[in-house]
Protein backbone atom coordinates (compact mmCIF):
# COMPACT_ATOMS: atom_id res chain seq x y z
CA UNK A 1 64.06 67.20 77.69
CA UNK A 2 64.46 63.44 76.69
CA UNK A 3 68.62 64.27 76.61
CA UNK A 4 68.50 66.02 79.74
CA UNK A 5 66.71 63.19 81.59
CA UNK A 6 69.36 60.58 79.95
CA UNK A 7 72.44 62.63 81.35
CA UNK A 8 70.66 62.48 84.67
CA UNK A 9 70.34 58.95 84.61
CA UNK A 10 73.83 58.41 83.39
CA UNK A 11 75.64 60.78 86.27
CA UNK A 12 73.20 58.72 88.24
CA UNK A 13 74.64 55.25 87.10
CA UNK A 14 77.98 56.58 87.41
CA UNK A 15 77.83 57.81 90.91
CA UNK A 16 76.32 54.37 91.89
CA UNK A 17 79.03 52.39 89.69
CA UNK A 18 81.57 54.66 91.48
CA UNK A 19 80.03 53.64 95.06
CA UNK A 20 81.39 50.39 93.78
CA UNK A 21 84.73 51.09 93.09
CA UNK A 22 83.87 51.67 89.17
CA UNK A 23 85.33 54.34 87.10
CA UNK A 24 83.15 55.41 84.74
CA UNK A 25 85.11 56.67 81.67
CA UNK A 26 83.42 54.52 78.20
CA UNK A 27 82.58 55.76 75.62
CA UNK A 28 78.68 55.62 75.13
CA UNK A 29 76.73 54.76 72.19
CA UNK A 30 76.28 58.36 70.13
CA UNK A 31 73.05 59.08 71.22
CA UNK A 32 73.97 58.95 75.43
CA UNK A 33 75.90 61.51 77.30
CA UNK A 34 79.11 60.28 78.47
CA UNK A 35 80.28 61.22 82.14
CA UNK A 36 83.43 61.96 83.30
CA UNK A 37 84.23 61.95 87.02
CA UNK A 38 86.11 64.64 88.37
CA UNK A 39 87.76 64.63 91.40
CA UNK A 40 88.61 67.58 93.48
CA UNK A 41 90.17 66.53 96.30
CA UNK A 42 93.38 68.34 95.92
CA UNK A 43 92.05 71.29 94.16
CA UNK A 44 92.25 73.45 97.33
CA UNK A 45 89.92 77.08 97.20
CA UNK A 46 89.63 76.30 93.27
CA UNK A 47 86.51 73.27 94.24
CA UNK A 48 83.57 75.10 93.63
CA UNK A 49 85.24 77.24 91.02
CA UNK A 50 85.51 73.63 88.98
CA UNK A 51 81.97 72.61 89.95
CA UNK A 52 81.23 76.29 88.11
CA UNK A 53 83.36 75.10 85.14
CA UNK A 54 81.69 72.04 84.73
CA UNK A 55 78.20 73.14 85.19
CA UNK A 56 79.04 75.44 82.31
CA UNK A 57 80.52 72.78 79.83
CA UNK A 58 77.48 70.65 81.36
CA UNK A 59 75.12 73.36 79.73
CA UNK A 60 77.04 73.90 76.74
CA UNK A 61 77.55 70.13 75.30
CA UNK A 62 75.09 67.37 74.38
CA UNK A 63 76.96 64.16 74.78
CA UNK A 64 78.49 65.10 77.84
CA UNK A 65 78.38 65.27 81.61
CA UNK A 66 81.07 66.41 84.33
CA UNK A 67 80.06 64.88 87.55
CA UNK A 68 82.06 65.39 90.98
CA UNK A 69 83.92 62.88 92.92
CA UNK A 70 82.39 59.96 91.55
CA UNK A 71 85.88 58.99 90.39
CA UNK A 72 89.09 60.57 88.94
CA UNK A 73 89.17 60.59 84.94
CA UNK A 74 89.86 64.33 85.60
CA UNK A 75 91.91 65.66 88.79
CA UNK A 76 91.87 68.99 89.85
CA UNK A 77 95.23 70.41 91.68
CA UNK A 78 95.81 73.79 93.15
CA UNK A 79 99.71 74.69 92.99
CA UNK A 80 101.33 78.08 93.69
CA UNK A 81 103.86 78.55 90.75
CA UNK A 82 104.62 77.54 87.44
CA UNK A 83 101.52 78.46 85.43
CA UNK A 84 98.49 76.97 84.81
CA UNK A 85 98.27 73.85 82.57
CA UNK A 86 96.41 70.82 81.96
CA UNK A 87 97.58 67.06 80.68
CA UNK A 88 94.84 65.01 78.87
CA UNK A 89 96.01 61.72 78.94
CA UNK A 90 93.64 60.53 76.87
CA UNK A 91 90.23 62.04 75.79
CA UNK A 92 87.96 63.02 78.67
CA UNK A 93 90.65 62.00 81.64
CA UNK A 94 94.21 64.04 82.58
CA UNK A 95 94.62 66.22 84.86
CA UNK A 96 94.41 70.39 85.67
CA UNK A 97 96.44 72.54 87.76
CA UNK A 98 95.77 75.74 88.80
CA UNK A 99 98.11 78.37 89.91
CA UNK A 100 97.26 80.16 92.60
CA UNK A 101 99.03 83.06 91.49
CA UNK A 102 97.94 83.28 88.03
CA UNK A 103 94.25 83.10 89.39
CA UNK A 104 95.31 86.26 90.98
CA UNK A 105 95.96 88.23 87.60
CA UNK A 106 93.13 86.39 85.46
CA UNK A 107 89.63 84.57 86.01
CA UNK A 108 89.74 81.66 87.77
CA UNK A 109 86.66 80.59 86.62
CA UNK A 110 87.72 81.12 82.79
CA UNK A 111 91.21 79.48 83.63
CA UNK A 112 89.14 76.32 85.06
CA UNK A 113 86.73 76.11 82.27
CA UNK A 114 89.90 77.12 79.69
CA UNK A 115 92.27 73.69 81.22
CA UNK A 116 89.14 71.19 81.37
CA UNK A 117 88.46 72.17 77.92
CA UNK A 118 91.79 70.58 76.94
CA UNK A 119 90.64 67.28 78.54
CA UNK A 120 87.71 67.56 76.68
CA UNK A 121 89.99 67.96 72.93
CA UNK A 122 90.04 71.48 72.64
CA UNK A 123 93.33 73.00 71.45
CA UNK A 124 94.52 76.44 72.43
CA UNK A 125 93.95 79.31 70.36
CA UNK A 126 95.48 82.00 71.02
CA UNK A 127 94.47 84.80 68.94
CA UNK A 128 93.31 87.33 71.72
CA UNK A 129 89.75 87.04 71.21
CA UNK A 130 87.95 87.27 74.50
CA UNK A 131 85.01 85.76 73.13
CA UNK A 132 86.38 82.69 72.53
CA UNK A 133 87.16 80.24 75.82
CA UNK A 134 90.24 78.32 74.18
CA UNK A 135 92.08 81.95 73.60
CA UNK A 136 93.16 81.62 77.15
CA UNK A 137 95.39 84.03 78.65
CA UNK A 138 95.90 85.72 75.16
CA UNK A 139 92.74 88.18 75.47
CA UNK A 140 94.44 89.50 78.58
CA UNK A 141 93.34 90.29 82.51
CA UNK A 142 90.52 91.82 81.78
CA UNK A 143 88.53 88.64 80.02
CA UNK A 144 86.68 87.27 82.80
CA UNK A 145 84.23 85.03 79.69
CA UNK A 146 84.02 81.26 81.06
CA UNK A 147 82.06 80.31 78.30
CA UNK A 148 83.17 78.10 75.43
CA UNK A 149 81.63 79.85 71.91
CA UNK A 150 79.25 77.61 70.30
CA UNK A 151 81.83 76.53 67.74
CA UNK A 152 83.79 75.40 71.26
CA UNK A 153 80.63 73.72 72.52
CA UNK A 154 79.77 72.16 69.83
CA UNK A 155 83.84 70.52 68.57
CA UNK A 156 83.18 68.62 72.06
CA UNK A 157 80.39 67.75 71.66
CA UNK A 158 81.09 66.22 68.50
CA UNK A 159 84.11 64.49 69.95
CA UNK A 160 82.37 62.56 72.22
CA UNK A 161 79.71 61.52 69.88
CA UNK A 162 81.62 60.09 68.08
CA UNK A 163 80.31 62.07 64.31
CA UNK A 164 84.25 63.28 63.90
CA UNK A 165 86.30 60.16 63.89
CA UNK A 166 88.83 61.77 62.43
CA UNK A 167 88.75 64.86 65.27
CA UNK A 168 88.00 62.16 67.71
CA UNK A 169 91.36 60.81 66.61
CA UNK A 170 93.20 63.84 67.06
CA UNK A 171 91.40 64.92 70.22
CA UNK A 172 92.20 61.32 71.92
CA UNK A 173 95.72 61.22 72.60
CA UNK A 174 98.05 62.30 75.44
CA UNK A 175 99.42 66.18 75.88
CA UNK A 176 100.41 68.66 77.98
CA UNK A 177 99.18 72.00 76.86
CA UNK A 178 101.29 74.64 78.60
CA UNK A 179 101.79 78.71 78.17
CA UNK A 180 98.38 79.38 78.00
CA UNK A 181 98.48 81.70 80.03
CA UNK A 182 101.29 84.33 79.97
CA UNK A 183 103.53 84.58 83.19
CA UNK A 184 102.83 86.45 86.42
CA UNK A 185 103.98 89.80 86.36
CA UNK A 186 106.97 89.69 89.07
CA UNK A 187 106.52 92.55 91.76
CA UNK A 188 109.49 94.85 92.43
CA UNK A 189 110.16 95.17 96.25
């Protein structure tokens, strides 16, 4: 209850430090969540589908909290073409794009949840297990999971606390991470 009550003073803080034209992106001490602002201003129909997203990492980490438009460590676009894909520019900020044709084929709540876990360090992994968020388009159209496994949940949440300096490290930098999902299927008219 005590962590719970800390993230909702820190989303708090952050929304009135963002009031003043603050973006809240530091890095906490290890035992305070850390929030990252996302903005969704330009992601079109996919808005509440990344308020869903984050509610779900929100639930899933301990040292973390997604907050909306309180500032833009993490912008949400909706394109038509070209894939899904996200670019973490450095840990806990980049941005997401979501196609609006791919969202057609697969989940887009697992493709939202799937992208912001690459801002959050995760790497794709694509062995084709539906169970497991990071698999992205490799388990196929008919995984609709959103939910990161534990293993998932708990990498982040380990990355921004800080106990994996080494992960932390690796997690940190800039990248794209492309192709996780496999192309639209083109239609024959």
């Amino acid at each position: 209850m005590t962590s719970r009550i800390g993230r909702v003073v820190a989303a708090s803080a952050a929304t009135a430090m963002a009031t003043l034209g603050v973006t809240v992106a530091n890095p906490a001490p290890a035992s305070a969540a850390m929030t990252i602002c996302y903005n969704t201003s330009q992601a079109g129909s996919f808005a509440g589908i990344a308020g869903q997203a984050a509610s779900i990492w929100n639930n899933a980490t301990t040292n973390l909290t997604l907050s909306a438009n309180c500032g833009s460590n993490l912008r949400i676009y909706q394109i038509t073409g070209g894939g899904s894909y996200a670019i973490r520019t450095s840990l806990g900020n980049g941005r997401v794009y979501i196609d609006t044709q791919q969202a057609q084929q697969y989940s887009p709540l697992r493709i939202m949840t799937h992208e912001i876990g690459h801002i959050l360090g995760l790497p794709d992994n694509y062995n084709g297990n539906c169970s497991l968020l990071m698999s992205g388009g490799s388990a196929g159209t008919s995984c609709t999971n959103p939910y990161p496994s534990t293993t998932e949940a708990n990498r982040v949440s380990n990355l921004f606390a800080g106990t994996r300096a080494a992960e932390r490290a690796e997690g940190s930098g800039s990248a794209v991470f492309r192709d996780s999902w496999p192309a639209v299927a083109a239609t024959v008219g």
